[in-house]
C-alpha atoms as a PDB file:
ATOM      1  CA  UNK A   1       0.364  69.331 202.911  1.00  0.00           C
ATOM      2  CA  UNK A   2       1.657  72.908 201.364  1.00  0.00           C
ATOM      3  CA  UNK A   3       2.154  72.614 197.563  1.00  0.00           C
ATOM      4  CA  UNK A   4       6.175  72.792 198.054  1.00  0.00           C
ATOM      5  CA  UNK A   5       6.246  70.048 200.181  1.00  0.00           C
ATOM      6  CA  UNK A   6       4.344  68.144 198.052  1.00  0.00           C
ATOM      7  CA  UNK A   7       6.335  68.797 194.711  1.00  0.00           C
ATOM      8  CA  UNK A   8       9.559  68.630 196.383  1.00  0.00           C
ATOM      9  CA  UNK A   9       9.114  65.024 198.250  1.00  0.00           C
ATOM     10  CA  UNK A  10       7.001  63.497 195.358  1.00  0.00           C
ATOM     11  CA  UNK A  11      10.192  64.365 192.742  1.00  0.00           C
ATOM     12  CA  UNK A  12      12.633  62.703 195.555  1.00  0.00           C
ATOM     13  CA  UNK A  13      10.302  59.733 195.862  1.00  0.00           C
ATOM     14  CA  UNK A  14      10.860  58.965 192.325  1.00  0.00           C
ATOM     15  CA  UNK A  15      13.868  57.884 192.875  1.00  0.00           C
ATOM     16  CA  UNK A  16      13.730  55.242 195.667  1.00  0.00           C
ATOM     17  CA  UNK A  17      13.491  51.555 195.574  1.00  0.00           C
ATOM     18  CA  UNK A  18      15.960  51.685 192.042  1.00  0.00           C
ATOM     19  CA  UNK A  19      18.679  50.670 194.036  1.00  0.00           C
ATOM     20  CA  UNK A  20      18.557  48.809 197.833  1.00  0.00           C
ATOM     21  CA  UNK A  21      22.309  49.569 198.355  1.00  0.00           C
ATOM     22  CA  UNK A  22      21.976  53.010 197.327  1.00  0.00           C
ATOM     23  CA  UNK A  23      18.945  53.475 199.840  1.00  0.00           C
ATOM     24  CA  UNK A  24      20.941  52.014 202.440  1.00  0.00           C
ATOM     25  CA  UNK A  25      23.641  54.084 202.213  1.00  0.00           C
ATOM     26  CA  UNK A  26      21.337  57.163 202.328  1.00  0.00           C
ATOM     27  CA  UNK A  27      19.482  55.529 205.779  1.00  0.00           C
ATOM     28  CA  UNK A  28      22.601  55.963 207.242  1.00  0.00           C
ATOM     29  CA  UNK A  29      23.316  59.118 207.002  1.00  0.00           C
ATOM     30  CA  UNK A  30      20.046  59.513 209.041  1.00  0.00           C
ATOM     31  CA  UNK A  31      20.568  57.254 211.386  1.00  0.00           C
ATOM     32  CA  UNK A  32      24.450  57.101 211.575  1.00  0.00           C
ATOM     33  CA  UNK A  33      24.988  59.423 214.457  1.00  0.00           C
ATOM     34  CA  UNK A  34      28.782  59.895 213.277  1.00  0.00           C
ATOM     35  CA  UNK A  35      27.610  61.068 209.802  1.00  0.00           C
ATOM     36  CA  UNK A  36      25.310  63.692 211.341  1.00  0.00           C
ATOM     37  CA  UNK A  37      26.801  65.400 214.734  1.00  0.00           C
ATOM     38  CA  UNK A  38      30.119  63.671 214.640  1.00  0.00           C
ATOM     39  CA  UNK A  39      31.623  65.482 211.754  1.00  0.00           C
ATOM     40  CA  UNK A  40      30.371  69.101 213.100  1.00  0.00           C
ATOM     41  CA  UNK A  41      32.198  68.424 216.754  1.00  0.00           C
ATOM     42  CA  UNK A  42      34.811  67.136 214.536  1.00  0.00           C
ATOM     43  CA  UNK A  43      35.265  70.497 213.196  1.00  0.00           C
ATOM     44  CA  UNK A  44      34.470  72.424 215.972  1.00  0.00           C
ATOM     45  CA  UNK A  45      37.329  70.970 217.894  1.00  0.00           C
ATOM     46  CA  UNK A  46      39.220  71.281 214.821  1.00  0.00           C
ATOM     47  CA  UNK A  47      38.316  75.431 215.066  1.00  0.00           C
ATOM     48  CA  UNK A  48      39.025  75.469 218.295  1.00  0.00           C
ATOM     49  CA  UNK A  49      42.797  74.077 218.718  1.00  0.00           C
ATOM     50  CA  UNK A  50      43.626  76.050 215.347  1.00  0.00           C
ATOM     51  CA  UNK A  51      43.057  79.325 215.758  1.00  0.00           C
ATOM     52  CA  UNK A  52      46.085  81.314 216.308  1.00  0.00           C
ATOM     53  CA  UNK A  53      47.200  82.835 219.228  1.00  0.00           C
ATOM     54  CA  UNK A  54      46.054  86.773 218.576  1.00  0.00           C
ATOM     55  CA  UNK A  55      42.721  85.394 217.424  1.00  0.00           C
ATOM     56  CA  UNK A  56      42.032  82.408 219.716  1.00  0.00           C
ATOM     57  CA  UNK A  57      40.386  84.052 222.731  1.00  0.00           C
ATOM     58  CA  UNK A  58      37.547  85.454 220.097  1.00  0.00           C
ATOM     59  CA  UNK A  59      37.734  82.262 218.446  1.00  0.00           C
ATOM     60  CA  UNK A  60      36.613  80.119 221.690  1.00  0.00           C
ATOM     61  CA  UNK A  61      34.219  82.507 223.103  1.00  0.00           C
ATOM     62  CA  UNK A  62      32.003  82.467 219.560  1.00  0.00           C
ATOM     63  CA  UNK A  63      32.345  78.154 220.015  1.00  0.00           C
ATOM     64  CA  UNK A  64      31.082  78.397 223.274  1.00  0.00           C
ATOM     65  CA  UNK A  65      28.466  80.840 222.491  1.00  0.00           C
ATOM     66  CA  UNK A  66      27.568  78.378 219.569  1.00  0.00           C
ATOM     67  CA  UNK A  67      26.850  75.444 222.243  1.00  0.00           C
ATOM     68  CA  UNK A  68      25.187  77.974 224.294  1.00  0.00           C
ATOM     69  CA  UNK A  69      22.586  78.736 221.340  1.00  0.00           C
ATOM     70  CA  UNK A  70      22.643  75.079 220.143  1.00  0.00           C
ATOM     71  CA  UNK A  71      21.687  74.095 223.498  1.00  0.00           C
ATOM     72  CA  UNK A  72      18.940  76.931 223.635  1.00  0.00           C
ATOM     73  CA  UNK A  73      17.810  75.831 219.649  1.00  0.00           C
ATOM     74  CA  UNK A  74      16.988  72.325 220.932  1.00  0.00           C
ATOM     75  CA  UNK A  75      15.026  73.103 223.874  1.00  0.00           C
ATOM     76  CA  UNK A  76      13.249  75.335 221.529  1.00  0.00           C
ATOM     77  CA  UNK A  77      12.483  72.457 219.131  1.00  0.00           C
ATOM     78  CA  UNK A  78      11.566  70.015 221.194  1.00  0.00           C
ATOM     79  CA  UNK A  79       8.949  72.004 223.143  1.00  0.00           C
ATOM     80  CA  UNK A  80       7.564  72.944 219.318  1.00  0.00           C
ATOM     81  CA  UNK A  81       7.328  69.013 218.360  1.00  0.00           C
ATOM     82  CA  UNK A  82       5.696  68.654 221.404  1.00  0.00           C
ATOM     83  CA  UNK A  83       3.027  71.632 221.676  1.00  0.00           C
ATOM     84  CA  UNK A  84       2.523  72.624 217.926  1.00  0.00           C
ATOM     85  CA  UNK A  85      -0.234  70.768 216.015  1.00  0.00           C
ATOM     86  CA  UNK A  86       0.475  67.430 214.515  1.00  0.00           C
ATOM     87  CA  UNK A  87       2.346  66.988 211.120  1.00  0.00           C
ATOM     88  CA  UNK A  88       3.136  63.455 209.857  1.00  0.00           C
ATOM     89  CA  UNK A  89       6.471  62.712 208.636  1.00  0.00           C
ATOM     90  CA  UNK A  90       6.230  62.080 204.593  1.00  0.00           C
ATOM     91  CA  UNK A  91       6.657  58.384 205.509  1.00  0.00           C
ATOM     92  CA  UNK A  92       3.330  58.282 207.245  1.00  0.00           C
ATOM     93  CA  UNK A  93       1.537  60.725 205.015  1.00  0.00           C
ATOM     94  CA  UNK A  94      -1.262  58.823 203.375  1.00  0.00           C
ATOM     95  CA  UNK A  95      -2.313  61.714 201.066  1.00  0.00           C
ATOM     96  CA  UNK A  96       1.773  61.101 199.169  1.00  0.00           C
ATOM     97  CA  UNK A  97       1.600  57.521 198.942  1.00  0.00           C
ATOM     98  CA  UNK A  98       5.093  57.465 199.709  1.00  0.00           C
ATOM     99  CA  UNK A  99       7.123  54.850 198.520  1.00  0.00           C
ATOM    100  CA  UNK A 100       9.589  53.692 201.659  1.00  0.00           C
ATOM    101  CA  UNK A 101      13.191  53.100 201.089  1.00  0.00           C
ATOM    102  CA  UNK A 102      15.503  50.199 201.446  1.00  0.00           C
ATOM    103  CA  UNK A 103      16.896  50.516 204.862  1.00  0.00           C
ATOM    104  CA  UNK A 104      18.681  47.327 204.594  1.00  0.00           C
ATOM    105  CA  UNK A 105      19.878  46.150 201.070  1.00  0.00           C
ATOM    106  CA  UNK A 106      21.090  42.549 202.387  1.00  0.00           C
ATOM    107  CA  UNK A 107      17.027  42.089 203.621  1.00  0.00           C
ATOM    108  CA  UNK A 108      15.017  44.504 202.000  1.00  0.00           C
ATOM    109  CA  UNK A 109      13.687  45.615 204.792  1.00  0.00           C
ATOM    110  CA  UNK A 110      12.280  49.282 204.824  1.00  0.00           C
ATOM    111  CA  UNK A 111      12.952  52.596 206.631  1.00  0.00           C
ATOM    112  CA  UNK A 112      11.043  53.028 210.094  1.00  0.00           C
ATOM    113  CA  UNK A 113      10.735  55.762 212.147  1.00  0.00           C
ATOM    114  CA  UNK A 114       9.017  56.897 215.176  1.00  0.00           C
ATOM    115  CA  UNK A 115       5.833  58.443 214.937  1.00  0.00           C
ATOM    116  CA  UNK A 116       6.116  61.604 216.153  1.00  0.00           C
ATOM    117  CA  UNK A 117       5.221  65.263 215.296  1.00  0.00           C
ATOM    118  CA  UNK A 118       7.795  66.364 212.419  1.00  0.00           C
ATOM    119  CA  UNK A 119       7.532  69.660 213.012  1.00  0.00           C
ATOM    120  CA  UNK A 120      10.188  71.197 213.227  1.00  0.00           C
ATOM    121  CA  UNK A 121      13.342  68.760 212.164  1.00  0.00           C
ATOM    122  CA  UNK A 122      15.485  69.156 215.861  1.00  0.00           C
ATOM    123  CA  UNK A 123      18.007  67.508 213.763  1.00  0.00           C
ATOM    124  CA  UNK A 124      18.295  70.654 211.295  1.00  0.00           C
ATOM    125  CA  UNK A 125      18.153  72.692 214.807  1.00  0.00           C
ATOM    126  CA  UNK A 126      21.219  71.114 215.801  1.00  0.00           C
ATOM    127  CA  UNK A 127      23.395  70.800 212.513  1.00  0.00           C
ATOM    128  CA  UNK A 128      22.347  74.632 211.494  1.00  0.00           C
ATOM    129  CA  UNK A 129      23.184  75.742 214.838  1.00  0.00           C
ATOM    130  CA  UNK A 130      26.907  74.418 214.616  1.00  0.00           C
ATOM    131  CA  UNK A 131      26.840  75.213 211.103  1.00  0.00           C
ATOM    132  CA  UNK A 132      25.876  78.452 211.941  1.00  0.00           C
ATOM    133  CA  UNK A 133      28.898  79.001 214.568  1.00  0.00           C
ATOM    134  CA  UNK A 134      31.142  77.288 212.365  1.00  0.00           C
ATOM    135  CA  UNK A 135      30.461  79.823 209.609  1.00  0.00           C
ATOM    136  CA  UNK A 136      31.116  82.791 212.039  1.00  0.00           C
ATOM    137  CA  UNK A 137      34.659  81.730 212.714  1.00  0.00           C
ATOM    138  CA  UNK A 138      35.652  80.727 209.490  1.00  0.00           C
ATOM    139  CA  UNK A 139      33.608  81.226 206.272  1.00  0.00           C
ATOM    140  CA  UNK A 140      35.836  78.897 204.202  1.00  0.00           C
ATOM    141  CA  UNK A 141      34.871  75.659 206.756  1.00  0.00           C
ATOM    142  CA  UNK A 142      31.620  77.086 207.516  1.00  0.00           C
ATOM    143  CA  UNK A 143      30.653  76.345 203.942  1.00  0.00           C
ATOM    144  CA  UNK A 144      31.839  73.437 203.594  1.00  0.00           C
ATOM    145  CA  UNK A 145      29.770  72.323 206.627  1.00  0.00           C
ATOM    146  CA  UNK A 146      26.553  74.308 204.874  1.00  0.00           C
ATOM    147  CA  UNK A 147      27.280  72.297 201.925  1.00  0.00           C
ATOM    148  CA  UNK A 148      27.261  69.271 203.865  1.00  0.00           C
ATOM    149  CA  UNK A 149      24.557  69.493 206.097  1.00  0.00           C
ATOM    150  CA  UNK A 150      22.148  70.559 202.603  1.00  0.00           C
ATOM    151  CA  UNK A 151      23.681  67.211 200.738  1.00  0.00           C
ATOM    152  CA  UNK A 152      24.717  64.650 203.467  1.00  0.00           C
ATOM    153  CA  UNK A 153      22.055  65.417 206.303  1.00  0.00           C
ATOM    154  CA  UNK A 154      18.975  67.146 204.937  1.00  0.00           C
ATOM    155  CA  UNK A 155      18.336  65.480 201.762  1.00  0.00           C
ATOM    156  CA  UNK A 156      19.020  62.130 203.215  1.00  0.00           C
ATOM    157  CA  UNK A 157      16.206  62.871 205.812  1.00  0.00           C
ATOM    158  CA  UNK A 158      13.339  64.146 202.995  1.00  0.00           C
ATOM    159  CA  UNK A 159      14.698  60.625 201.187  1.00  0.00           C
ATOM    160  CA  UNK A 160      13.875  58.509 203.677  1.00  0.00           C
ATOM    161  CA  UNK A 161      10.555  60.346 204.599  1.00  0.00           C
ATOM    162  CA  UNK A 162      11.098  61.366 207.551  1.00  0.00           C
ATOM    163  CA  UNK A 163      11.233  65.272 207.030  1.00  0.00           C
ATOM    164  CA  UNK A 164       9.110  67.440 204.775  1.00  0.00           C
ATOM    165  CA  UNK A 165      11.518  70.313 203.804  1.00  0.00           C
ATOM    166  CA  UNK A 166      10.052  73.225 205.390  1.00  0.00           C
ATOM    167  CA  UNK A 167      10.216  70.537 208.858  1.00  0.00           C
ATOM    168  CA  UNK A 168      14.180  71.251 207.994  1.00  0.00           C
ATOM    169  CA  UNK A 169      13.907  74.935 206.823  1.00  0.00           C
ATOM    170  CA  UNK A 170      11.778  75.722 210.298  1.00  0.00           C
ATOM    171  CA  UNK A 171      14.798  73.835 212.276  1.00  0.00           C
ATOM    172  CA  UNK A 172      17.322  75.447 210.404  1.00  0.00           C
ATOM    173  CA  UNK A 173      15.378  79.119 211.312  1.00  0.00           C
ATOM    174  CA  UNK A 174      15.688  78.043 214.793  1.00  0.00           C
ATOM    175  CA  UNK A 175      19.073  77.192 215.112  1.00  0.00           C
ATOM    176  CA  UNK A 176      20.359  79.815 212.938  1.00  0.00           C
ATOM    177  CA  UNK A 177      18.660  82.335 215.412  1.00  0.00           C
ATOM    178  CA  UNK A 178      19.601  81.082 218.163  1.00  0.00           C
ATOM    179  CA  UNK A 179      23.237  80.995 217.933  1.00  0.00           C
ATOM    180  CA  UNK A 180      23.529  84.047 215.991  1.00  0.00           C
ATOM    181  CA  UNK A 181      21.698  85.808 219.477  1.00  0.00           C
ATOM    182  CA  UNK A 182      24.211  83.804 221.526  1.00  0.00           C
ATOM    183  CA  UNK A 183      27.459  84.883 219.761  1.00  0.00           C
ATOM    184  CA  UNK A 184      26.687  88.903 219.980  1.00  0.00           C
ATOM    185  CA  UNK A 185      29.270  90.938 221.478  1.00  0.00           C
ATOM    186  CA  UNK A 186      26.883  91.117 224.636  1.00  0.00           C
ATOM    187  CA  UNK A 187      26.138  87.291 225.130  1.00  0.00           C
ATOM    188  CA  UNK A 188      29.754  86.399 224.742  1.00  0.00           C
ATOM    189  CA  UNK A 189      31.217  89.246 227.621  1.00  0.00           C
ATOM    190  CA  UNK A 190      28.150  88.321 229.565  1.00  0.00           C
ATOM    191  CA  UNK A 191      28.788  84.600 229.258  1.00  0.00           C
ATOM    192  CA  UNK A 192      31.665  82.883 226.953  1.00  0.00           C
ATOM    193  CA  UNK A 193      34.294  85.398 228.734  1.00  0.00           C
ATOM    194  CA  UNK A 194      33.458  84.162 232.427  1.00  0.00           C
ATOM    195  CA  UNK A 195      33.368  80.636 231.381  1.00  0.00           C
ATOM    196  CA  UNK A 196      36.728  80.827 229.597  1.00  0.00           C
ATOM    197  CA  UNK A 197      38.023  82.737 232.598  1.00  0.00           C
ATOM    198  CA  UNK A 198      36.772  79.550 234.510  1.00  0.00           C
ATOM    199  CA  UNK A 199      38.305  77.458 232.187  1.00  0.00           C
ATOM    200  CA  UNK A 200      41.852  79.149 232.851  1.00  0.00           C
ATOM    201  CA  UNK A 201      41.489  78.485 236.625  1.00  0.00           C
ATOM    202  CA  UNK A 202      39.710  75.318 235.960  1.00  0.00           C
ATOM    203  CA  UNK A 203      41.141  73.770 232.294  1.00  0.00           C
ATOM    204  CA  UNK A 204      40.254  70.304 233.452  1.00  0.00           C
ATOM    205  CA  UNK A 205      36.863  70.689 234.313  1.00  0.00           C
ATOM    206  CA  UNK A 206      36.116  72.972 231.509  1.00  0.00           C
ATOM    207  CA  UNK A 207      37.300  70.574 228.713  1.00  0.00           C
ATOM    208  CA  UNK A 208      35.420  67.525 230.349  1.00  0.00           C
ATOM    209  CA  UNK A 209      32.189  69.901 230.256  1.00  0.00           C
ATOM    210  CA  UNK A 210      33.180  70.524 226.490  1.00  0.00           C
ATOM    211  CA  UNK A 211      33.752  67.219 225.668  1.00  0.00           C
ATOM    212  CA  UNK A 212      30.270  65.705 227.303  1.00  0.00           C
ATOM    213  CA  UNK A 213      28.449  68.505 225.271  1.00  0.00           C
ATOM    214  CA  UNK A 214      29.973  67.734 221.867  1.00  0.00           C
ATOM    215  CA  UNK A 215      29.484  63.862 222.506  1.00  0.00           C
ATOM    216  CA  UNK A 216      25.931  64.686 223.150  1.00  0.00           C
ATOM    217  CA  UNK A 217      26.029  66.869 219.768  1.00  0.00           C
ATOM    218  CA  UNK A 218      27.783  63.930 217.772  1.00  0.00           C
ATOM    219  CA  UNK A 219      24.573  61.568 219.340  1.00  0.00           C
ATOM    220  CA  UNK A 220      22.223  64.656 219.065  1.00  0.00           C
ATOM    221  CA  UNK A 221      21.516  64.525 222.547  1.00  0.00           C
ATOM    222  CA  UNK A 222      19.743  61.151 222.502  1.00  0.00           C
ATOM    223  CA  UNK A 223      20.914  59.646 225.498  1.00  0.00           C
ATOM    224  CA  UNK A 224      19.720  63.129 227.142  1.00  0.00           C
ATOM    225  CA  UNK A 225      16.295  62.899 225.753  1.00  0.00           C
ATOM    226  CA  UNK A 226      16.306  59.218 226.625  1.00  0.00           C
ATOM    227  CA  UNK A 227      16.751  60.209 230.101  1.00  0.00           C
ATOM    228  CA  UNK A 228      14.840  62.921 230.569  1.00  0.00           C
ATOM    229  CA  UNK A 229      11.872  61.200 228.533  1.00  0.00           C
ATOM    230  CA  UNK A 230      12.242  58.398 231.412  1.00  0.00           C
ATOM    231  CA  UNK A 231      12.426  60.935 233.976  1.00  0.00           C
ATOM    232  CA  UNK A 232       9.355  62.735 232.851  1.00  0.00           C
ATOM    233  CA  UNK A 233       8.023  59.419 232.172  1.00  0.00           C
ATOM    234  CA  UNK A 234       6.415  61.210 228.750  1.00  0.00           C
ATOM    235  CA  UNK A 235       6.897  57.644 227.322  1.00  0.00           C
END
């Protein structure tokens, strides 16, 4: 493990196990769905019925190139859990001698997570992929996302051990990219325009595509990797 790691999870450590309701009410804002994804489509739908009328065609085409790159992001990231080298989450790291949190302040019982390669966080792919196209249609919400994705979603995760930090700075990298290569002036007359010009012809069909893909944002696509991970039969 890289010295920042290191320093930066050992100082958060400190601070678990002084209070079981505290840690439980950081556990779920990593595994409360709602608390992660469900606030971002919140806001994206939010964006997208807001915008006024002179601005609103530019407006939707950046949102749709956002899920376009978000969508990109997480194939991205889960290809690199699967074929970079193993890195155990904090939680599993024998060398920190981490201590787990309470998941569960009525039982006591601790965090658990799967086992899997922590590199990179897909979770950070996600958020800092909405974040990202958030922030390019309106700089006053997109910080207030920024701000809480950093407090409410990645610190929660390096709590609970189940993220190193650069894990969530190598996700964020990702997702940042990709939706900032999705939303250029090309990507969005080569693809947002036609699909909003399908949408015109087509508004029902486009808004039930829209809403699947932000319910699988507010679940971060778990019931798609579920699927596919049965499909595959990787499990």
């Amino acid at each position: 493990m890289n010295a920042l790691d290191y320093s930066i999870i050992a100082f958060i450590n400190q601070f678990a196990r002084k209070s079981g309701f505290f840690d439980s009410v950081v556990a779920q804002f990593v595994t409360n769905n709602l608390l992660k994804g469900g606030v971002l489509s919140i806001l994206l739908w939010f964006l997208w019925f807001s915008a006024s009328a002179a601005n609103r065609n530019r407006v939707r085409q950046v949102l749709i190139g956002t899920l376009m790159g978000a969508l990109l992001a997480m194939l991205i990231a889960r290809v690199l859990v699967h074929e970079l080298p193993f890195r155990a989450r904090p939680l599993y790291n024998k060398e920190l001698h981490f201590v787990a949190p309470i998941a569960d302040w009525r039982t006591n019982q601790v965090a658990s997570f799967t086992d899997l390669n922590s590199m990179p966080s897909d979770t950070a792919t996600l958020v800092f992929s909405m974040v990202t196209g958030i922030m390019l249609v309106s700089r006053r919400i997109g910080l207030v996302a920024l701000v809480y994705a950093v407090i409410f979603i990645c610190l929660p995760r390096m709590y609970e051990g189940v993220h190193n930090p650069t894990d969530l700075l190598a996700g964020a990298a990702i997702g940042t990219s990709c939706v900032l290569l999705a939303t250029r002036s090309r990507s969005l007359q080569r693809v947002a325009a036609p699909v909003l010009s399908f949408g015109k012809r087509y508004p029902g069909l486009l808004y039930a595509c829209l809403f699947f893909f932000t319910s699988q944002v507010s679940s971060m696509f778990d019931d798609v990797r579920e699927f596919l991970s049965f499909f595959l039969m990787t499990h």
